[in-house]
Protein backbone atom coordinates (compact mmCIF):
# COMPACT_ATOMS: atom_id res chain seq x y z
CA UNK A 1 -19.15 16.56 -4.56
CA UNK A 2 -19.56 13.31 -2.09
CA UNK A 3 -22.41 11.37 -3.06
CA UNK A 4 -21.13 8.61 -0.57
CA UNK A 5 -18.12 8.24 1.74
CA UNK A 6 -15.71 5.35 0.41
CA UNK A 7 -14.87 3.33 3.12
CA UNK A 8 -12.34 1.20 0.79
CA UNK A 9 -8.58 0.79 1.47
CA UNK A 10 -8.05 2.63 -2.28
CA UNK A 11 -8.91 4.77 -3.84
CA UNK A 12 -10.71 6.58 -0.83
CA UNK A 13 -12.56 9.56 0.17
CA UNK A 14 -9.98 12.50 -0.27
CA UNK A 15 -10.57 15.84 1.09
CA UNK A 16 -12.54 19.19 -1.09
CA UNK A 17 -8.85 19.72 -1.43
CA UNK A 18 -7.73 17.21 -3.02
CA UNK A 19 -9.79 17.26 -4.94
CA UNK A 20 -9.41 21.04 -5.78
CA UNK A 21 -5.87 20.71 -6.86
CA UNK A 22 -6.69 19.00 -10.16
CA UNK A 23 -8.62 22.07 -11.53
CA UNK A 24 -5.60 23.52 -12.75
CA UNK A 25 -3.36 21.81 -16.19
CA UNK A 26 0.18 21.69 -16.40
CA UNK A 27 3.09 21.30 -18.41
CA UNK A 28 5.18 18.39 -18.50
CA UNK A 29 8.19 19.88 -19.57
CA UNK A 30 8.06 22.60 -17.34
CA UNK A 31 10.28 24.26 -14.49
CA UNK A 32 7.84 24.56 -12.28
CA UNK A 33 6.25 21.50 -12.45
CA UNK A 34 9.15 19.47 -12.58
CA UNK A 35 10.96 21.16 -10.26
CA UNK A 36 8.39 22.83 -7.98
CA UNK A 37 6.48 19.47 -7.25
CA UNK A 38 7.60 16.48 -8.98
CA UNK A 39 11.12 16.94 -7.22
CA UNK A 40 8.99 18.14 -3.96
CA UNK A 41 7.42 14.92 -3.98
CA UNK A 42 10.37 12.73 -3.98
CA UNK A 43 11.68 13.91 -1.48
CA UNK A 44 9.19 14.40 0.98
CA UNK A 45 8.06 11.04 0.45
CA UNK A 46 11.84 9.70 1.54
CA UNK A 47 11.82 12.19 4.42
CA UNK A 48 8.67 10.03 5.15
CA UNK A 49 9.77 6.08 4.67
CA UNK A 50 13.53 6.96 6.69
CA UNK A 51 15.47 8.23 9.31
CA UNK A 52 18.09 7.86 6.81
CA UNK A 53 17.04 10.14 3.94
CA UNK A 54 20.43 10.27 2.43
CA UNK A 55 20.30 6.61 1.79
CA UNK A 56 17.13 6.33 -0.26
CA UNK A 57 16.03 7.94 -3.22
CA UNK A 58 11.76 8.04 -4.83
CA UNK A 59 10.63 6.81 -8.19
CA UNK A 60 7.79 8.05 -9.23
CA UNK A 61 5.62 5.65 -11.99
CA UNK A 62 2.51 5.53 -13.96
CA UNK A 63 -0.81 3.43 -13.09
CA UNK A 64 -1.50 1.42 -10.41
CA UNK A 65 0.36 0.04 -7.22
CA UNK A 66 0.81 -2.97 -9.27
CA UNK A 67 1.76 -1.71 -11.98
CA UNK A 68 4.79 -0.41 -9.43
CA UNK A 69 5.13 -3.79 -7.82
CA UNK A 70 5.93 -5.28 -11.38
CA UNK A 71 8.11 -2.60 -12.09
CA UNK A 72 10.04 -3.31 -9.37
CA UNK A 73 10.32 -7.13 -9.39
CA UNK A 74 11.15 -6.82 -13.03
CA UNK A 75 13.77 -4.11 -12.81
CA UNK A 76 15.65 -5.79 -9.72
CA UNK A 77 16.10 -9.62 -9.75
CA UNK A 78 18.07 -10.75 -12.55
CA UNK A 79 18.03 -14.41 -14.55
CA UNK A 80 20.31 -15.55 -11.77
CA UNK A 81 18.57 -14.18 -8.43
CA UNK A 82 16.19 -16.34 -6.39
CA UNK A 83 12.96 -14.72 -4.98
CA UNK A 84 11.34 -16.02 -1.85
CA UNK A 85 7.44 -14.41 -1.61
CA UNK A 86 5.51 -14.60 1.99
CA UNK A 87 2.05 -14.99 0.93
CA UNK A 88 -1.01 -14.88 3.08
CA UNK A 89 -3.43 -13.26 0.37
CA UNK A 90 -4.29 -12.38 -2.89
CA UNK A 91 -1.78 -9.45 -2.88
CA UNK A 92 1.52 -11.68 -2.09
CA UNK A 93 -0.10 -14.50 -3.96
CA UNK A 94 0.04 -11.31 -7.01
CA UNK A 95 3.53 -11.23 -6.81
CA UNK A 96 4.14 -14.92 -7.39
CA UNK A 97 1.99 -14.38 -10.19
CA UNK A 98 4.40 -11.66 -11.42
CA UNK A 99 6.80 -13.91 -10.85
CA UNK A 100 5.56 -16.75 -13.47
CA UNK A 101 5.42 -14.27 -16.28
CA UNK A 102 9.06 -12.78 -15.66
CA UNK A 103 10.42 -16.29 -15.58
CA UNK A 104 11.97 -15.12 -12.39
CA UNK A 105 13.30 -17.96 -10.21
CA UNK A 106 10.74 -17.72 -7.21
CA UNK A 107 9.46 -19.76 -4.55
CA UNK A 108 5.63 -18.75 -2.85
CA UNK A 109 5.50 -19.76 0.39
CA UNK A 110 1.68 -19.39 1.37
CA UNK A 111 0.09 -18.80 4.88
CA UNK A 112 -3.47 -19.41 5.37
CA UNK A 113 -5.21 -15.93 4.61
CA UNK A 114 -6.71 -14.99 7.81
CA UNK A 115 -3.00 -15.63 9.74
CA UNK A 116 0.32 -13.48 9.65
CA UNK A 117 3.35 -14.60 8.22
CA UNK A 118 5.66 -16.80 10.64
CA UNK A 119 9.14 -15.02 10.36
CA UNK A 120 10.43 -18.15 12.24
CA UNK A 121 9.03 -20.02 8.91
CA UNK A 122 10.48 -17.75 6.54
CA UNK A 123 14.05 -17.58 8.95
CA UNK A 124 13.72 -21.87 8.17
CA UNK A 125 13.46 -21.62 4.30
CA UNK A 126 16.32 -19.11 4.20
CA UNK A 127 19.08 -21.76 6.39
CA UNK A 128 17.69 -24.21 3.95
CA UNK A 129 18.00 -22.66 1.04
CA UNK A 130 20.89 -20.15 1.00
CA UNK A 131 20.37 -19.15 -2.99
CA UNK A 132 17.59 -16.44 -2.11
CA UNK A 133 19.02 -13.69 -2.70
CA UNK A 134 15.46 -11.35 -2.51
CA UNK A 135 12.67 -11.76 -0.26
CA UNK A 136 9.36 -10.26 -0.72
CA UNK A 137 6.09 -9.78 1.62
CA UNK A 138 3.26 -7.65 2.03
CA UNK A 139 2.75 -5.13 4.95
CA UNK A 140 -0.89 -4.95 5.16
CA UNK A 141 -2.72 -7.98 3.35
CA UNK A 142 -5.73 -5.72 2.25
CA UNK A 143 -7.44 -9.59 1.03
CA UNK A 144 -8.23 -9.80 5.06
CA UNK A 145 -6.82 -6.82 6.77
CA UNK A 146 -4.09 -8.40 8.27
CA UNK A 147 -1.27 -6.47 9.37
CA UNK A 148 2.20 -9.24 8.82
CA UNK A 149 4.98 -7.79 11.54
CA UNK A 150 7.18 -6.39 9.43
CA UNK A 151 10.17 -5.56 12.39
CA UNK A 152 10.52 -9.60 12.73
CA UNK A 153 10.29 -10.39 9.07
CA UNK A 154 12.64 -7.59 8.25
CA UNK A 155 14.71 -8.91 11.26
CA UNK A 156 14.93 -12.18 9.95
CA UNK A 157 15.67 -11.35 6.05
CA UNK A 158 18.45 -8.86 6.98
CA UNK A 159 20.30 -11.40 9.61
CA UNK A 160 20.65 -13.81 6.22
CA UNK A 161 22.09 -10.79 4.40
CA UNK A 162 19.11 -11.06 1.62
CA UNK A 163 17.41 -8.13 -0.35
CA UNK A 164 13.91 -7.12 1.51
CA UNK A 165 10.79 -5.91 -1.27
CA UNK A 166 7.92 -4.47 0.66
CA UNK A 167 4.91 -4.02 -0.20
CA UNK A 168 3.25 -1.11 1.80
CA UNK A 169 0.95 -0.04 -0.67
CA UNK A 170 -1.70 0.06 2.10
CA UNK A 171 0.25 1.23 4.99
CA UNK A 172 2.72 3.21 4.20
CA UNK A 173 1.58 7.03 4.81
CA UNK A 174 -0.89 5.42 7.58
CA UNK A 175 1.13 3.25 9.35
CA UNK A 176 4.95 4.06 11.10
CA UNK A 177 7.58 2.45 9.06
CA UNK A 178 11.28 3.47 9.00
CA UNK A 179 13.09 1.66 5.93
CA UNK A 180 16.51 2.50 7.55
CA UNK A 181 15.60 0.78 11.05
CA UNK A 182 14.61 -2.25 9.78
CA UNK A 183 16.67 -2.63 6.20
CA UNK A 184 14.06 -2.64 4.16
CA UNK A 185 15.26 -2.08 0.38
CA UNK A 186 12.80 -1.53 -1.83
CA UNK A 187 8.78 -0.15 -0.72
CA UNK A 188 6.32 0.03 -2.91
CA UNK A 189 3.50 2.49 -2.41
CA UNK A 190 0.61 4.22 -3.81
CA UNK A 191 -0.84 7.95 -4.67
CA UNK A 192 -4.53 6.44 -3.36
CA UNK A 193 -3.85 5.14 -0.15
CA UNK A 194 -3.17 6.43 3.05
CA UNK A 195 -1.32 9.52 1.68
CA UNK A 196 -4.76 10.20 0.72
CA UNK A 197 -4.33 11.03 -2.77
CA UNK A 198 -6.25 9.85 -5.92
CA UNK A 199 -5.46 7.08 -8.68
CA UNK A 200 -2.66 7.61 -11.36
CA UNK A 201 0.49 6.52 -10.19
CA UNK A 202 2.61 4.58 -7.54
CA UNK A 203 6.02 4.83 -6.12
CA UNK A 204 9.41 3.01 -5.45
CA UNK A 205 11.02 3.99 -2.46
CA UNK A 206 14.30 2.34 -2.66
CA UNK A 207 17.66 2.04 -1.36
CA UNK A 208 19.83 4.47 -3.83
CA UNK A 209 23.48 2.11 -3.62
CA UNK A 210 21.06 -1.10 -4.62
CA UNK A 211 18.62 0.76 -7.45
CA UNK A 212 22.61 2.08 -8.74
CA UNK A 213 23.16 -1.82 -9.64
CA UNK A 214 19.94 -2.07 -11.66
CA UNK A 215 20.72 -0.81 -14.62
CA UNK A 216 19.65 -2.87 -17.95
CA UNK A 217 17.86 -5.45 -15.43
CA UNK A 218 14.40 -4.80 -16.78
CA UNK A 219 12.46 -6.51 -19.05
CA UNK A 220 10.16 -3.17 -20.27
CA UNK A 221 10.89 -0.29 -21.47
CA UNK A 222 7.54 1.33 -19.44
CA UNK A 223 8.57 -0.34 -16.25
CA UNK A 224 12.00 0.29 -15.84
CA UNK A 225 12.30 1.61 -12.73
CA UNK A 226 16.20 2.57 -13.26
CA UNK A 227 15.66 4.34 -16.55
CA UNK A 228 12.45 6.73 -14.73
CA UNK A 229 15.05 7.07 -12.20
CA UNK A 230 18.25 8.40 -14.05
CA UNK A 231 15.47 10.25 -16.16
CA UNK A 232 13.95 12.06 -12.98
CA UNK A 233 17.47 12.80 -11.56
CA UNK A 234 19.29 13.59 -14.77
CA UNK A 235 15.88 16.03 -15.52
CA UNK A 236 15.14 17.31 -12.42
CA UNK A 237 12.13 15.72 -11.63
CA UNK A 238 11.14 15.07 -15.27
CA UNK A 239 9.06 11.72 -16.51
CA UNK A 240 10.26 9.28 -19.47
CA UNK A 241 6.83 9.20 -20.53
CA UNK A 242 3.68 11.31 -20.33
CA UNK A 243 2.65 11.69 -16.68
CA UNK A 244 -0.51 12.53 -14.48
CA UNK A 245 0.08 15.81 -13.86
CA UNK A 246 -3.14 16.64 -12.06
CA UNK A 247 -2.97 13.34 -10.35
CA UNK A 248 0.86 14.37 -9.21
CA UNK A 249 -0.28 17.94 -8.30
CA UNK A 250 -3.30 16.81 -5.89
CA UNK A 251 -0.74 14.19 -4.33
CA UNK A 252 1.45 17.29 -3.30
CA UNK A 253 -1.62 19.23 -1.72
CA UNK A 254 -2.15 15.48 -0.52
CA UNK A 255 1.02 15.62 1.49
CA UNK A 256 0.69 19.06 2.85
CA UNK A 257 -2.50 18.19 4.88
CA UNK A 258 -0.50 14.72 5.98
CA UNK A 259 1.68 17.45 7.43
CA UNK A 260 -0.84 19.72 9.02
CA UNK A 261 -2.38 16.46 10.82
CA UNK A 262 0.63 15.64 12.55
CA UNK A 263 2.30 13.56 10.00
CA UNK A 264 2.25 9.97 9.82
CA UNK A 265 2.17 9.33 13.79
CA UNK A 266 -1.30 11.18 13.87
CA UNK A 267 -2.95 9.61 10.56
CA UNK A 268 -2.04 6.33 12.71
CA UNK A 269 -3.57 6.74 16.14
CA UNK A 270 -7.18 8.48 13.32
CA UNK A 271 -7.06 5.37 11.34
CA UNK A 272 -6.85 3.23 14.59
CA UNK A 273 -9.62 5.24 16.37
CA UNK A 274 -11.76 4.80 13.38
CA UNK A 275 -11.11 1.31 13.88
CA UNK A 276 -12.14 1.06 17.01
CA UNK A 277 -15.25 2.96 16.87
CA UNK A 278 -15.94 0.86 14.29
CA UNK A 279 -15.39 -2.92 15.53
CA UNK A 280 -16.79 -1.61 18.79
CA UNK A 281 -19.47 -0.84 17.24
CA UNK A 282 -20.44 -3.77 14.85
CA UNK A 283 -19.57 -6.17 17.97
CA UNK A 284 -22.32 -4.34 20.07
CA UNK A 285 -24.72 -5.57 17.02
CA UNK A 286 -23.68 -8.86 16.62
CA UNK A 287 -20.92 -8.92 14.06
CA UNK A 288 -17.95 -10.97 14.58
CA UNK A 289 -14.30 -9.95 13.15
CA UNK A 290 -12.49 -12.18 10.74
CA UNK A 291 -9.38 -12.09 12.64
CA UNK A 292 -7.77 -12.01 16.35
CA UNK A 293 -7.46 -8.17 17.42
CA UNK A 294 -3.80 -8.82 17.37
CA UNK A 295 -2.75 -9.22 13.64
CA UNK A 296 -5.55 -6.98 12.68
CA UNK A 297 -4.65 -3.74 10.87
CA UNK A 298 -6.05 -0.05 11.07
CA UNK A 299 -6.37 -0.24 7.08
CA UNK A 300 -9.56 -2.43 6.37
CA UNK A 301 -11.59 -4.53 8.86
CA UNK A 302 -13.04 -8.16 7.22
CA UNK A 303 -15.93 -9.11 8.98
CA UNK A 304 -18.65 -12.62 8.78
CA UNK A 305 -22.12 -12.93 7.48
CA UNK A 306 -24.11 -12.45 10.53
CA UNK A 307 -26.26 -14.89 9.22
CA UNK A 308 -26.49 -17.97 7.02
CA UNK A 309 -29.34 -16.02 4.55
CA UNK A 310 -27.31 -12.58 4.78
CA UNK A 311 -27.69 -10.98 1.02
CA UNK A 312 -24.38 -8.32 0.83
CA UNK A 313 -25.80 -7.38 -1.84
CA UNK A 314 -29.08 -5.86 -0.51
CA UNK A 315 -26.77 -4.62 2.05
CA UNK A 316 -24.57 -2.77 0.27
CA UNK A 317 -26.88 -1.10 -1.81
CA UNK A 318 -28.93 0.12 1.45
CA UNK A 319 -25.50 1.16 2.94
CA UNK A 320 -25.11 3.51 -0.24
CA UNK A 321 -28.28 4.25 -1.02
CA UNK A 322 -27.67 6.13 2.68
CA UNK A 323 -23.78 7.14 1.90
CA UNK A 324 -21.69 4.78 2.74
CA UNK A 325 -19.94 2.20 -0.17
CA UNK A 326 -18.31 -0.99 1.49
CA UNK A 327 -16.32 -3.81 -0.21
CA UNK A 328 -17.17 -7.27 -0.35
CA UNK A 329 -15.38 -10.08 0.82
CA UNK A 330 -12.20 -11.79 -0.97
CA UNK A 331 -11.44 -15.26 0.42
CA UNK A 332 -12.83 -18.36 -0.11
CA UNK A 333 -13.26 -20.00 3.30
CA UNK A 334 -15.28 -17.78 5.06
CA UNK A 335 -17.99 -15.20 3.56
CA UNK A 336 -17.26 -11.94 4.84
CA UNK A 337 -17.18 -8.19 3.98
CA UNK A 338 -14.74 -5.67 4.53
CA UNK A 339 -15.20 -2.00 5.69
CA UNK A 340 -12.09 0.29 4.74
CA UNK A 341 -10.90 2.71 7.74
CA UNK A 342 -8.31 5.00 5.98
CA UNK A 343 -9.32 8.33 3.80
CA UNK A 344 -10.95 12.08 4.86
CA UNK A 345 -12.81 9.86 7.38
CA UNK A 346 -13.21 10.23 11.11
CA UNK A 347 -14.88 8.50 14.18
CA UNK A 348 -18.20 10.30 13.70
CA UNK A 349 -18.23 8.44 10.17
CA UNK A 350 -18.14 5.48 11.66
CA UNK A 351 -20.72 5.66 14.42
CA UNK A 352 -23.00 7.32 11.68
CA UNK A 353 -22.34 4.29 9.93
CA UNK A 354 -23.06 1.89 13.18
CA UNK A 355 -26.13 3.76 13.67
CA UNK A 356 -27.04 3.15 9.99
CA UNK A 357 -26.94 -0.55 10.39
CA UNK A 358 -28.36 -0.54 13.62
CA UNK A 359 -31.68 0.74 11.92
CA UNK A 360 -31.41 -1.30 8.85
């Protein structure tokens, strides 16, 4: 069932599992479903985000992780609120975007793409202008692979008393994050990340007394994130609107084998090994990392041309042609490709794929 591994940050190469849990249909409005692992997922995905569980409460929505980031942005600042986005890629650059076609008041602050965001920048902005009331940032910048520190940012937002929006649609499930410890209000996640699910739907993981004051915020009907809310409480677990019920049922059997690995402390220190073996690796043939070791994430590793005639291209369809699919580069300043670390993939994977590249 695997003609190549996918070493992508999303979707990704999910387990025999997985991908076994979809075989079966199931009914929307039913007890079982609803109740037995709609509800099961909610709350084992705020057992996951906080030490605080009774604090937070899940949303559960249809499509993509932007689809979710949308839904959120347009369900939580009103006509009045101010939105300050920390950009440093095409994923916090997305959320401006969002931004523009909400009419929401926002201001983009941009970093250069292959550097972290500056809390001490953002902490500047915030003295200067005391109308934010929302700030919003990306965890892991899947454009490079950077991983923005999230305890200082956090820090920073919560010392001015603002609302924190995170984006941890690549780290969350892979990468330690408590949502209680640092303040963070709303996360934003999704089925085919590091939970190592498949495509179909996202998540809002959000502070319950906050997503309380949202009500008749939104400017859709499909991406009201306080409406699927009161619907999933008031129901039990049931959906406004059709959902992806085999999509939903693999993401439970998903989180069971999170569980058997050692939850998300485990995932970590494989995705970081995988690392590793693979930069180690690629350095001991000549390839040079996009960024310093020390904003570099476990998620996705960019990496330059080795040469000024390099075809990526030809390369990546030898790398699959021998089962392994890559992604190309996605900034403009440097050309680069990116190898994904996260998925049913281990260390062996990644010296097979070392080895693969050494003979190519």
């Amino acid at each position: 069932m695997r003609p190549y591994l996918l070493l992508t940050p999303g979707p990704l190469t999910t387990t025999e599992t997985v991908k076994s849990a979809m075989m079966s249909d199931w009914c929307t409005w039913d007890k079982d479903y609803n109740e037995g692992i709609v509800e099961v997922i909610r709350r084992e995905l705020v057992g996951l985000a906080t030490s605080r569980p009774e604090e937070y409460t899940a949303v559960l929505m249809q499509g993509s992780g932007t689809f979710c980031v949308e839904a959120t942005l347009g369900s939580v600042l009103r006509p009045d609120d101010h939105l300050l986005v920390a950009a440093n890629g095409a994923y916090g650059k997305r959320m401006g975007t969002i931004a523009e076609y909400y009419k929401l008041n926002c201001h983009v602050m941009r970093f250069e793409e292959t550097e972290a965001v500056d809390p001490k920048t953002i902490d500047e902005y915030l003295t200067a202008h005391p109308e934010v009331t929302h700030v919003s940032v990306v965890h892991c910048e899947t454009t490079t692979g950077v991983l923005n520190p999230l305890a200082e940012i956090a820090a920073v937002v919560k010392r001015h008393g603002k609302v924190l929006i995170v984006d941890a649609m690549s780290s969350f499930g892979g990468v330690p994050v408590d949502m209680a410890a640092l303040g963070i209000d709303f996360m934003i996640s999704s089925a085919n990340k590091c939970i190592q699910g498949v495509p179909g739907f996202g998540f809002i993981i959000a502070r319950r007394s906050l997503l309380e004051q949202c009500k008749g915020v939104a400017r859709s009907l499909s991406l009201d994130i306080y409406d699927q809310w009161e619907t999933m409480e008031k129901g039990h677990g049931k959906w406004r609107f059709t959902s992806p019920t085999h999509v939903v049922r693999a993401f439970m059997q998903a989180l069971t084998e999170l569980k058997e690995e050692g939850g998300i402390a485990a995932r970590y220190a494989r995705y970081r090994e995988n690392h590793r073996t693979l930069v180690e690796g690629m350095r001991s043939l000549g390839y040079r990392t996009l960024l310093p070791d020390e904003w570099q994430s476990p998620v996705i590793t960019s990496f330059y041309y080795p040469t000024a005639d390099f075809d990526f291209n030809t390369f990546y369809q030898k790398l699959k042609a021998k089962g392994f699919v890559i992604y190309p580069g996605k900034i403009s300043q440097a050309d680069t490709f990116r190898i994904g670390n996260i998925g049913d993939v281990h260390p062996d994977d990644f010296r097979r794929l070392v080895d693969t590249i050494r003979e190519m």
